[in-house]
Protein backbone atom coordinates (compact mmCIF):
# COMPACT_ATOMS: atom_id res chain seq x y z
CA UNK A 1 -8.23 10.89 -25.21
CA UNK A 2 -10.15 7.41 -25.37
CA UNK A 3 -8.28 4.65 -23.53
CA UNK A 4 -7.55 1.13 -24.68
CA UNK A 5 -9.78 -1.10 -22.68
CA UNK A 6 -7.82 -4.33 -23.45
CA UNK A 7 -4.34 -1.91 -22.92
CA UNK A 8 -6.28 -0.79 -19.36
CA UNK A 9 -7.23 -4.45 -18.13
CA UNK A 10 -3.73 -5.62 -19.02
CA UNK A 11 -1.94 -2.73 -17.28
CA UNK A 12 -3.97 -3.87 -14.50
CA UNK A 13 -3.40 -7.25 -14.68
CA UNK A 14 0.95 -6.22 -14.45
CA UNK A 15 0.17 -3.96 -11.15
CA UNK A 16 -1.58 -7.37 -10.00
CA UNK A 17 1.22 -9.72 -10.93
CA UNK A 18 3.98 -7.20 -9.94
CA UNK A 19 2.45 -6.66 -6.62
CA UNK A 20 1.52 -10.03 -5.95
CA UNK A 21 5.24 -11.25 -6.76
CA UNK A 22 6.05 -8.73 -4.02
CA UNK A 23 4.00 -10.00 -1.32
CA UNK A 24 5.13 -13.36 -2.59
CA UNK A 25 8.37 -12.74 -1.61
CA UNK A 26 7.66 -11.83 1.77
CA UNK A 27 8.09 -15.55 2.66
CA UNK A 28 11.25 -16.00 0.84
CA UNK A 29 12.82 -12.53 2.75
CA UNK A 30 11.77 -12.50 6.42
CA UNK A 31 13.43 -9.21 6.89
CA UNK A 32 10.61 -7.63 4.02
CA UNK A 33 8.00 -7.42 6.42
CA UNK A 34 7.21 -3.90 6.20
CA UNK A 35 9.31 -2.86 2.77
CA UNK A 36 7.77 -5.51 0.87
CA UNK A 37 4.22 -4.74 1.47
CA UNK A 38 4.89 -1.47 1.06
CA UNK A 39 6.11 -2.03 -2.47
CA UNK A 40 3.37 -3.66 -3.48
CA UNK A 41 0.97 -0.82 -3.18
CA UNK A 42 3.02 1.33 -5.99
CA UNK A 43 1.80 -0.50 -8.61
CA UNK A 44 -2.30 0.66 -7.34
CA UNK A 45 -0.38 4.64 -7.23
CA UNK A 46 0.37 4.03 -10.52
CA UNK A 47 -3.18 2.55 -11.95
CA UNK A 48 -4.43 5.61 -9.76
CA UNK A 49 -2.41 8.08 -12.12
CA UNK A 50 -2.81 6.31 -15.58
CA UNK A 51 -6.50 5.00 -14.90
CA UNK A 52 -8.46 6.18 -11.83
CA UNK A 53 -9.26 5.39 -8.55
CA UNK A 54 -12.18 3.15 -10.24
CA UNK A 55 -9.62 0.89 -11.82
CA UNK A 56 -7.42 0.72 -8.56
CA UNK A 57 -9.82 -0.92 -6.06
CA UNK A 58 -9.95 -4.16 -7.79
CA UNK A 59 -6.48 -4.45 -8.38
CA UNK A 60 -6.12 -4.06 -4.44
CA UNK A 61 -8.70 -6.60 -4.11
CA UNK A 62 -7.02 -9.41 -6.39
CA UNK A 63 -3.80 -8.86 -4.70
CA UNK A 64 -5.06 -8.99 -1.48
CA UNK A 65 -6.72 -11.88 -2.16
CA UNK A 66 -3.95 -13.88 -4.08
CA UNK A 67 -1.71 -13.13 -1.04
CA UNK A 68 -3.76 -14.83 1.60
CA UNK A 69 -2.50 -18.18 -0.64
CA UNK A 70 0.27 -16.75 -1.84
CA UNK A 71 2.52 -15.09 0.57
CA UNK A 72 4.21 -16.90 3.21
CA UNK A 73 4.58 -14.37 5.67
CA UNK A 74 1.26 -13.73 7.00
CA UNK A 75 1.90 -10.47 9.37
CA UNK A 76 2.95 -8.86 5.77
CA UNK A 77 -0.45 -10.14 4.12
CA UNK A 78 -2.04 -7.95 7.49
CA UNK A 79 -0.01 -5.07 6.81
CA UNK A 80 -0.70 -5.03 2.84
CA UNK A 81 -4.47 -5.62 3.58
CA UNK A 82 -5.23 -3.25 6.47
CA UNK A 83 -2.52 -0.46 5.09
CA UNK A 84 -0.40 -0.45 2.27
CA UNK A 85 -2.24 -2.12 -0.40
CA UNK A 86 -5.14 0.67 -0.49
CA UNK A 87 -3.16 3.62 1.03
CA UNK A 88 -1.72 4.89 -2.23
CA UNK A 89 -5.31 4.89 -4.09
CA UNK A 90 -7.10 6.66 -0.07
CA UNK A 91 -3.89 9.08 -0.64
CA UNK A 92 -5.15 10.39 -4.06
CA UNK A 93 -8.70 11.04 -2.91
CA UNK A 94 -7.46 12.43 0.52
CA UNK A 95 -5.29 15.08 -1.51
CA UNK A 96 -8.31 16.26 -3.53
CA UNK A 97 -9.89 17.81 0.02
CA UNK A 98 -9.74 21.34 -0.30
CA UNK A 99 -7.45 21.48 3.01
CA UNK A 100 -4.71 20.20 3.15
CA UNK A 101 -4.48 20.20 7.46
CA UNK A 102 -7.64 17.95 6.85
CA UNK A 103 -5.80 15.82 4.67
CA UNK A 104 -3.16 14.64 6.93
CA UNK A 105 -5.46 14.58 9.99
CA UNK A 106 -7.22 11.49 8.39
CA UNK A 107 -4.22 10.61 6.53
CA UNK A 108 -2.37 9.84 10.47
CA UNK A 109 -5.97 8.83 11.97
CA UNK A 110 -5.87 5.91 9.15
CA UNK A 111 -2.48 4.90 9.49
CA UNK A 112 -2.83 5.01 13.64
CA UNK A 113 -5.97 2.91 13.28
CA UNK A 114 -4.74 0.63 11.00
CA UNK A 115 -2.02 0.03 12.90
CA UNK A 116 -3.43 -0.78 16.00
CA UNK A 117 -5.69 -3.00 14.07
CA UNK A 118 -3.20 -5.02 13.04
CA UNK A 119 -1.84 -5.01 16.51
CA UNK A 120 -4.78 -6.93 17.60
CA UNK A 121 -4.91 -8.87 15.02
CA UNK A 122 -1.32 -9.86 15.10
CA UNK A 123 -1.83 -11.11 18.20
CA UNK A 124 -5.36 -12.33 18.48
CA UNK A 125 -5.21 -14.42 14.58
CA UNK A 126 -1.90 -14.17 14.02
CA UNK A 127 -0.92 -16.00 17.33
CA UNK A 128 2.11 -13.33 18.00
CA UNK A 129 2.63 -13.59 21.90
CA UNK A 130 2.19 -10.23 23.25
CA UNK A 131 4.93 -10.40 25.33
CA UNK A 132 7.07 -10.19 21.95
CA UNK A 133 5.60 -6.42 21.72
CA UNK A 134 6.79 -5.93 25.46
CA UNK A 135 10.39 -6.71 24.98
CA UNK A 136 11.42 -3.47 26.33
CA UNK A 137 8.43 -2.43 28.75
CA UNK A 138 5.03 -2.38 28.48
CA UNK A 139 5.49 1.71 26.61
CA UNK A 140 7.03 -0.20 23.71
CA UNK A 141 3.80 -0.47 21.78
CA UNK A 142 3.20 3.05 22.04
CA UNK A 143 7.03 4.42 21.52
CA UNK A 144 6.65 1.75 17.95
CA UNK A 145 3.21 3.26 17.09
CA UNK A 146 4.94 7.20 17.78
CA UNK A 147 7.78 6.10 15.56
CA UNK A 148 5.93 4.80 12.95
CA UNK A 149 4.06 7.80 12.76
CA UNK A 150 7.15 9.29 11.98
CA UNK A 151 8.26 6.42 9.21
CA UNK A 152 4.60 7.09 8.08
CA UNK A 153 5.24 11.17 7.16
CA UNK A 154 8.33 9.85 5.44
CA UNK A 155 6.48 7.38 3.30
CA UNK A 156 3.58 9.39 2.39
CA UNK A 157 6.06 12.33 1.10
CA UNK A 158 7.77 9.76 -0.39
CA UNK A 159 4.59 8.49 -2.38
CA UNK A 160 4.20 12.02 -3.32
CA UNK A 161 7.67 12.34 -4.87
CA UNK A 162 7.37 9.46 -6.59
CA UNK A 163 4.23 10.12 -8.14
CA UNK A 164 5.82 13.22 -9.44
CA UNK A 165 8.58 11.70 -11.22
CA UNK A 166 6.66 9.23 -12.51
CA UNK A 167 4.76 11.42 -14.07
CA UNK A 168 7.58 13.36 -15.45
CA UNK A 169 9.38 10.27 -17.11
CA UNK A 170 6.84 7.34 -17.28
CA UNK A 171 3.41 8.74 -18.01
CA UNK A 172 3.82 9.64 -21.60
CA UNK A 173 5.29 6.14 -22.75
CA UNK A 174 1.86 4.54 -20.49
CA UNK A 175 -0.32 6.70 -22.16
CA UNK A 176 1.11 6.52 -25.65
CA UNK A 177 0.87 2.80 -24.81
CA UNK A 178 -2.74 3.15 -23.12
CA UNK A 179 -3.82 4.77 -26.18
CA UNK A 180 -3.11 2.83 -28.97
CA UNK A 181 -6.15 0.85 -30.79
């Protein structure tokens, strides 16, 4: 089936306005830190499903970039950047490895990286004393980084679920839609 190019580059340009109204709000909701960002990557799963990973990467890329000026809440533009902004489109080539153990052994490697990435740079760009990560003793980093291992599983079975029922319910109306000269 032969895909609407002007249907394809609008779709795309949605996910980007969608996702950059996201991380947009991330100034206007202080609590959004983490939920926000991680909202904004759905709209790359769903280019991902309807297009290809081809078509996702630049639609990271122009949200990423509009949120440097865009978003007020800077930790979030990390977060979105280092993690959840290109997660979603990394998940769908990760699940194509013929193991699955393999799978999540890079999946957790990237989100523990990434993490501690944006540790440092939380506190080295971002100016966020590191006493602020101490609150509680100096194992708080690590007891945060265990737990959000475990907020990680959650979220990537999450994405996984909701890939499914989007494909159940919204895929034929995007491709009907994606299809039509």
């Amino acid at each position: 089936m032969l895909l609407n190019k002007s249907a394809q580059v609008a779709f795309c340009g949605m996910a980007v306005a969608l996702s950059a109204v996201l991380m947009f709000l991330t100034g206007l909701i202080p609590i959004a830190t983490y939920g926000l960002p991680a909202l904004a990557g759905l709209p790359c799963m769903v280019v991902v499903v309807e297009m290809g990973i081809r078509w996702a990467w630049p639609v990271y890329g122009a949200v990423s970039l509009l949120s440097l000026f865009l978003a007020g809440d800077k930790e979030a533009v990390v977060l979105y950047i280092l993690f959840f902004g290109y997660y979603p489109i990394l998940k769908a080539l990760l699940e194509r490895l013929r193991f699955s153990v393999v799978a999540w052994i890079l999946k957790f490697c990237v989100f523990n990286v990434t993490m501690i990435a944006g540790f440092f740079l939380a506190v080295s760009i971002l100016g966020i004393p590191m006493e602020s990560f101490l609150v509680f003793g100096s194992a708080t980093p690590l007891v945060l980084l265990l737990a959000g291992n475990f907020v990680f599983l959650l979220y990537d079975v999450t994405l996984s679920g909701l890939v499914v029922k989007y494909y159940q319910r919204l895929h034929p109306f995007a491709r009907q839609w994606l299809t039509k000269k």
